[in-house]
C-alpha atoms as a PDB file:
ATOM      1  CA  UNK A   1      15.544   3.804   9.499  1.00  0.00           C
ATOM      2  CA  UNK A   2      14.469   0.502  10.762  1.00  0.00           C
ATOM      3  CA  UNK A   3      12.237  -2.192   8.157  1.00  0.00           C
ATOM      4  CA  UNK A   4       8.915  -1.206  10.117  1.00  0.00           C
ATOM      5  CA  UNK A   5       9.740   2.361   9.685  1.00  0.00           C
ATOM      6  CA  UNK A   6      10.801   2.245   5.819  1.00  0.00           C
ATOM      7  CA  UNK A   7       7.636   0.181   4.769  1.00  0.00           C
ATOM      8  CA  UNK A   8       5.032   1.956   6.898  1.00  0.00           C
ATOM      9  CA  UNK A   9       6.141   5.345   5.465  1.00  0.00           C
ATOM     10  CA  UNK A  10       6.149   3.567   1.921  1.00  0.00           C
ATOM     11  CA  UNK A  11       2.995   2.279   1.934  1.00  0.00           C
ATOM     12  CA  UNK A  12       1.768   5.850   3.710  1.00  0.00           C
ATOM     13  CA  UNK A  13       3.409   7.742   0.465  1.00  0.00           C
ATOM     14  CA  UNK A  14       1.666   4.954  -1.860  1.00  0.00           C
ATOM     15  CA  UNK A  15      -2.100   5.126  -0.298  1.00  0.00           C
ATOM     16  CA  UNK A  16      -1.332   9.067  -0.642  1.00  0.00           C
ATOM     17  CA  UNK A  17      -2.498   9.314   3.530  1.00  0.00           C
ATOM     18  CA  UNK A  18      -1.366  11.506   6.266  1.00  0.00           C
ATOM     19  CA  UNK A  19       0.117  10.411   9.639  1.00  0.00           C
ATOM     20  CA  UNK A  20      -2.543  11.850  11.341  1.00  0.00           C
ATOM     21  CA  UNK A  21      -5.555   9.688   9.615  1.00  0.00           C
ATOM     22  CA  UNK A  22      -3.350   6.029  10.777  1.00  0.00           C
ATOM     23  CA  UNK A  23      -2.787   7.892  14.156  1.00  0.00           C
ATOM     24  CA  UNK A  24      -6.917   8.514  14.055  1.00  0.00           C
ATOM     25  CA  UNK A  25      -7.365   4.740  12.876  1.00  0.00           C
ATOM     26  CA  UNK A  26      -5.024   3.005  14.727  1.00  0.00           C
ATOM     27  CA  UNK A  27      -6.471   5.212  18.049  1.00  0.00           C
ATOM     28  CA  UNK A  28      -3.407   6.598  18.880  1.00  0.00           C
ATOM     29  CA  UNK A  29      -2.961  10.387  20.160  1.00  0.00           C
ATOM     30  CA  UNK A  30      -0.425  12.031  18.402  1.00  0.00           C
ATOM     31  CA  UNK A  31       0.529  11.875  14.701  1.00  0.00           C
ATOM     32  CA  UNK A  32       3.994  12.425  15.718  1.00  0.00           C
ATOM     33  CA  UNK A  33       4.095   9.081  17.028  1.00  0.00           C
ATOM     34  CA  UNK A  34       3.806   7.656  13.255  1.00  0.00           C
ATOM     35  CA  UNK A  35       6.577  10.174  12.773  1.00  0.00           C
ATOM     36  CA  UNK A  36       8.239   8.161  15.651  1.00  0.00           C
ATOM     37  CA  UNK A  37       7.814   4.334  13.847  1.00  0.00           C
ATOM     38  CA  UNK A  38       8.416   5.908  10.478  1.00  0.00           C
ATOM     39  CA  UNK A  39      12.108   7.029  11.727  1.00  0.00           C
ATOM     40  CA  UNK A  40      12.514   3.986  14.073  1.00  0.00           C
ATOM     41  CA  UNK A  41      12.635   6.296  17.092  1.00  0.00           C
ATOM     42  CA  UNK A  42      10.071   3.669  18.399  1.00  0.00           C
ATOM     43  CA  UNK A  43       7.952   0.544  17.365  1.00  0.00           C
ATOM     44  CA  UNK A  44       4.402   0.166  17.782  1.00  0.00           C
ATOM     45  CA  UNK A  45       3.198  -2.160  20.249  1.00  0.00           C
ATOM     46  CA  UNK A  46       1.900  -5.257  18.791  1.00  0.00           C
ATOM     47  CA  UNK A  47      -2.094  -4.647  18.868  1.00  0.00           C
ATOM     48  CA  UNK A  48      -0.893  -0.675  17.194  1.00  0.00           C
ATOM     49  CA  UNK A  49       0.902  -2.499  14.877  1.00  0.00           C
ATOM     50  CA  UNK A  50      -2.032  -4.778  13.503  1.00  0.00           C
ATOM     51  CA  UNK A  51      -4.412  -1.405  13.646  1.00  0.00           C
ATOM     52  CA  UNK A  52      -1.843  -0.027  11.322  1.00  0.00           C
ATOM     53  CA  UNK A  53      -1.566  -3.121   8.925  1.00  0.00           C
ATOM     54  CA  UNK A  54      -5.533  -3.431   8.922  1.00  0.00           C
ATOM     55  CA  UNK A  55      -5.458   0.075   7.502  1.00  0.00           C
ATOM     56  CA  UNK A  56      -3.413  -0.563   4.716  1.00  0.00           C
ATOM     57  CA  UNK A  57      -4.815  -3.742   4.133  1.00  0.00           C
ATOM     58  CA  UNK A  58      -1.519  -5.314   4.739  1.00  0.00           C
ATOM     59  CA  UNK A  59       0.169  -8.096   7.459  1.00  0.00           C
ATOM     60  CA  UNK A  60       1.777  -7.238  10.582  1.00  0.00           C
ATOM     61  CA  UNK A  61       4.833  -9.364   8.900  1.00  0.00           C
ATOM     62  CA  UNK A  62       4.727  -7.784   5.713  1.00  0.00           C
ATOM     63  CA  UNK A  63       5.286  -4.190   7.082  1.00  0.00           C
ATOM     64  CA  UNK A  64       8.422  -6.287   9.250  1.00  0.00           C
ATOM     65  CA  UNK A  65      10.350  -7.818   6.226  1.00  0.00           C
ATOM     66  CA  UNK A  66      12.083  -6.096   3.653  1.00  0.00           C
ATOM     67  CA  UNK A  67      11.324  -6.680   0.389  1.00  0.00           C
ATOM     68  CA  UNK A  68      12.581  -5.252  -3.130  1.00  0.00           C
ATOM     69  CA  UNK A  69      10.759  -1.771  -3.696  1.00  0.00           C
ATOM     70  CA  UNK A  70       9.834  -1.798  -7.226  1.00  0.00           C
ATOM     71  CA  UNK A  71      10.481   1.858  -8.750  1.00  0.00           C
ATOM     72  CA  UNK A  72       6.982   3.782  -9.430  1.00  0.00           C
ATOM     73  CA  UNK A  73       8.024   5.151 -12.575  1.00  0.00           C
ATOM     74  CA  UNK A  74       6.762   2.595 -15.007  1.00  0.00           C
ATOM     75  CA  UNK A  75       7.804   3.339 -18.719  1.00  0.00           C
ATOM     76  CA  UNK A  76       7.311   0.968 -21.484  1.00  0.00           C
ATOM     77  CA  UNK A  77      10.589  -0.707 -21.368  1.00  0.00           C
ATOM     78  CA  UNK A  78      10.614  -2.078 -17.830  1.00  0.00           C
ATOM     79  CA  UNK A  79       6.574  -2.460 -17.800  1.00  0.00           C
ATOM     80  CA  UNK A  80       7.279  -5.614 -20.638  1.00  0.00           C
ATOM     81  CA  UNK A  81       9.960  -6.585 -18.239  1.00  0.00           C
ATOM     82  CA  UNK A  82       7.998  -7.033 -15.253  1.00  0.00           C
ATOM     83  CA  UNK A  83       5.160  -8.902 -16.272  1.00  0.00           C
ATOM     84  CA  UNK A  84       4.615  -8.532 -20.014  1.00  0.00           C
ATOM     85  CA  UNK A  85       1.853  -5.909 -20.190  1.00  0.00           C
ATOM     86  CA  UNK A  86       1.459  -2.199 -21.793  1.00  0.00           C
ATOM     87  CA  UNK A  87       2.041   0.127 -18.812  1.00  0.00           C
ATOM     88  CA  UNK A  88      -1.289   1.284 -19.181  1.00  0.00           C
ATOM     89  CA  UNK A  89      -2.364  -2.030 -18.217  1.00  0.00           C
ATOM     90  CA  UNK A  90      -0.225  -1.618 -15.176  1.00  0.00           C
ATOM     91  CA  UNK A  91      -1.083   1.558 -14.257  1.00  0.00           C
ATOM     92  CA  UNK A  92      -4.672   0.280 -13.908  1.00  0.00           C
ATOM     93  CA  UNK A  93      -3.988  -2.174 -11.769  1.00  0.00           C
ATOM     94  CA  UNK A  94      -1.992   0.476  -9.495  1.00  0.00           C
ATOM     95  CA  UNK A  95      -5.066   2.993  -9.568  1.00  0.00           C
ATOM     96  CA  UNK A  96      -7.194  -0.350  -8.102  1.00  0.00           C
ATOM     97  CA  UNK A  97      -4.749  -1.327  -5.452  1.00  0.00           C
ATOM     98  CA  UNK A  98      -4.320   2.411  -4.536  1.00  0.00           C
ATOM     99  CA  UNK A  99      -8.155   2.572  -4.076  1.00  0.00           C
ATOM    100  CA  UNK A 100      -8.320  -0.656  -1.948  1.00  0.00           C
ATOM    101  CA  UNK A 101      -9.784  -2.980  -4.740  1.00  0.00           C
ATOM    102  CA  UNK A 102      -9.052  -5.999  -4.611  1.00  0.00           C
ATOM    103  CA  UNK A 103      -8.651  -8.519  -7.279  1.00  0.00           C
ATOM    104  CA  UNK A 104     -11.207 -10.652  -7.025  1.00  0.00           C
ATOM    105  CA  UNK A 105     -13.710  -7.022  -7.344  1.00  0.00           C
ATOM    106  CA  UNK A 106     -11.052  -5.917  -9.988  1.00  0.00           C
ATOM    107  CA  UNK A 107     -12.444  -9.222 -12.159  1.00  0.00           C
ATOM    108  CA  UNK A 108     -16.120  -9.005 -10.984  1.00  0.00           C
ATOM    109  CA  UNK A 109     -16.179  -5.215 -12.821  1.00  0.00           C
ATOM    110  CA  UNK A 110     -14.575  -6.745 -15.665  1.00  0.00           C
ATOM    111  CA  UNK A 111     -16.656  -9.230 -16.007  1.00  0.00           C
ATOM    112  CA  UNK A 112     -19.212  -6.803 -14.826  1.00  0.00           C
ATOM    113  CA  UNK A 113     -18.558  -3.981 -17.674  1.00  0.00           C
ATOM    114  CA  UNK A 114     -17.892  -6.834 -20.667  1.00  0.00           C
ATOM    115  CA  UNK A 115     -21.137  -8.137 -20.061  1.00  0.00           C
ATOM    116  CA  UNK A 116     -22.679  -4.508 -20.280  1.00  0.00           C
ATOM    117  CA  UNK A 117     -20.998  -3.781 -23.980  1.00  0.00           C
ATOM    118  CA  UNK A 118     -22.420  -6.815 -25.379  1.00  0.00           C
END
């Protein structure tokens, strides 16, 4: 499996989406043609590939480089390891990525829900 191939079916698995909703977004006309980037059978043609990215939210390079894939199973241990937090904390901050929130609207309902205890 090429880099392409092992992060689009990554972040796929992570966003918990089918290959048939990116084939829908990125207007292409078969799901099996996902199939066909996710095994590096084929690569996307560069305007597919920034459809794709846009719909993870993501750069064309990032989905093109490898990088270290952090394990999903966060326990306490490693959570402290990684950045020092409770890995409820963490989990948190997965649930917001996973539902496209960004940071900067992950603070504003912070800031948003302190204000509304006081």
């Amino acid at each position: 499996m090429n880099v392409y191939g092992e992060n689009l079916k990554k972040l796929r698995r992570e966003k918990g989406s089918s290959q048939e909703e990116i084939a829908r977004f990125a207007e292409i006309k078969s799901k099996s043609t996902i199939s066909k980037y996710e095994r590096g059978d084929i690569m996307p043609a560069l305007d597919v590939a920034k459809k794709i990215a846009d719909f993870f939210g993501v750069s064309v390079d990032s989905m093109t480089i490898r990088t270290q894939i952090i394990e999903n199973t966060i326990t306490e241990r490693n959570s402290k390891e990684l950045i020092g937090l409770p890995k409820e904390y963490i989990n948190a901050i997965k649930i917001a990525y996973n539902n496209n929130i960004s940071p900067e609207k992950l603070i504003e309902l912070i800031d948003f829900t302190t204000k509304l205890r006081k």
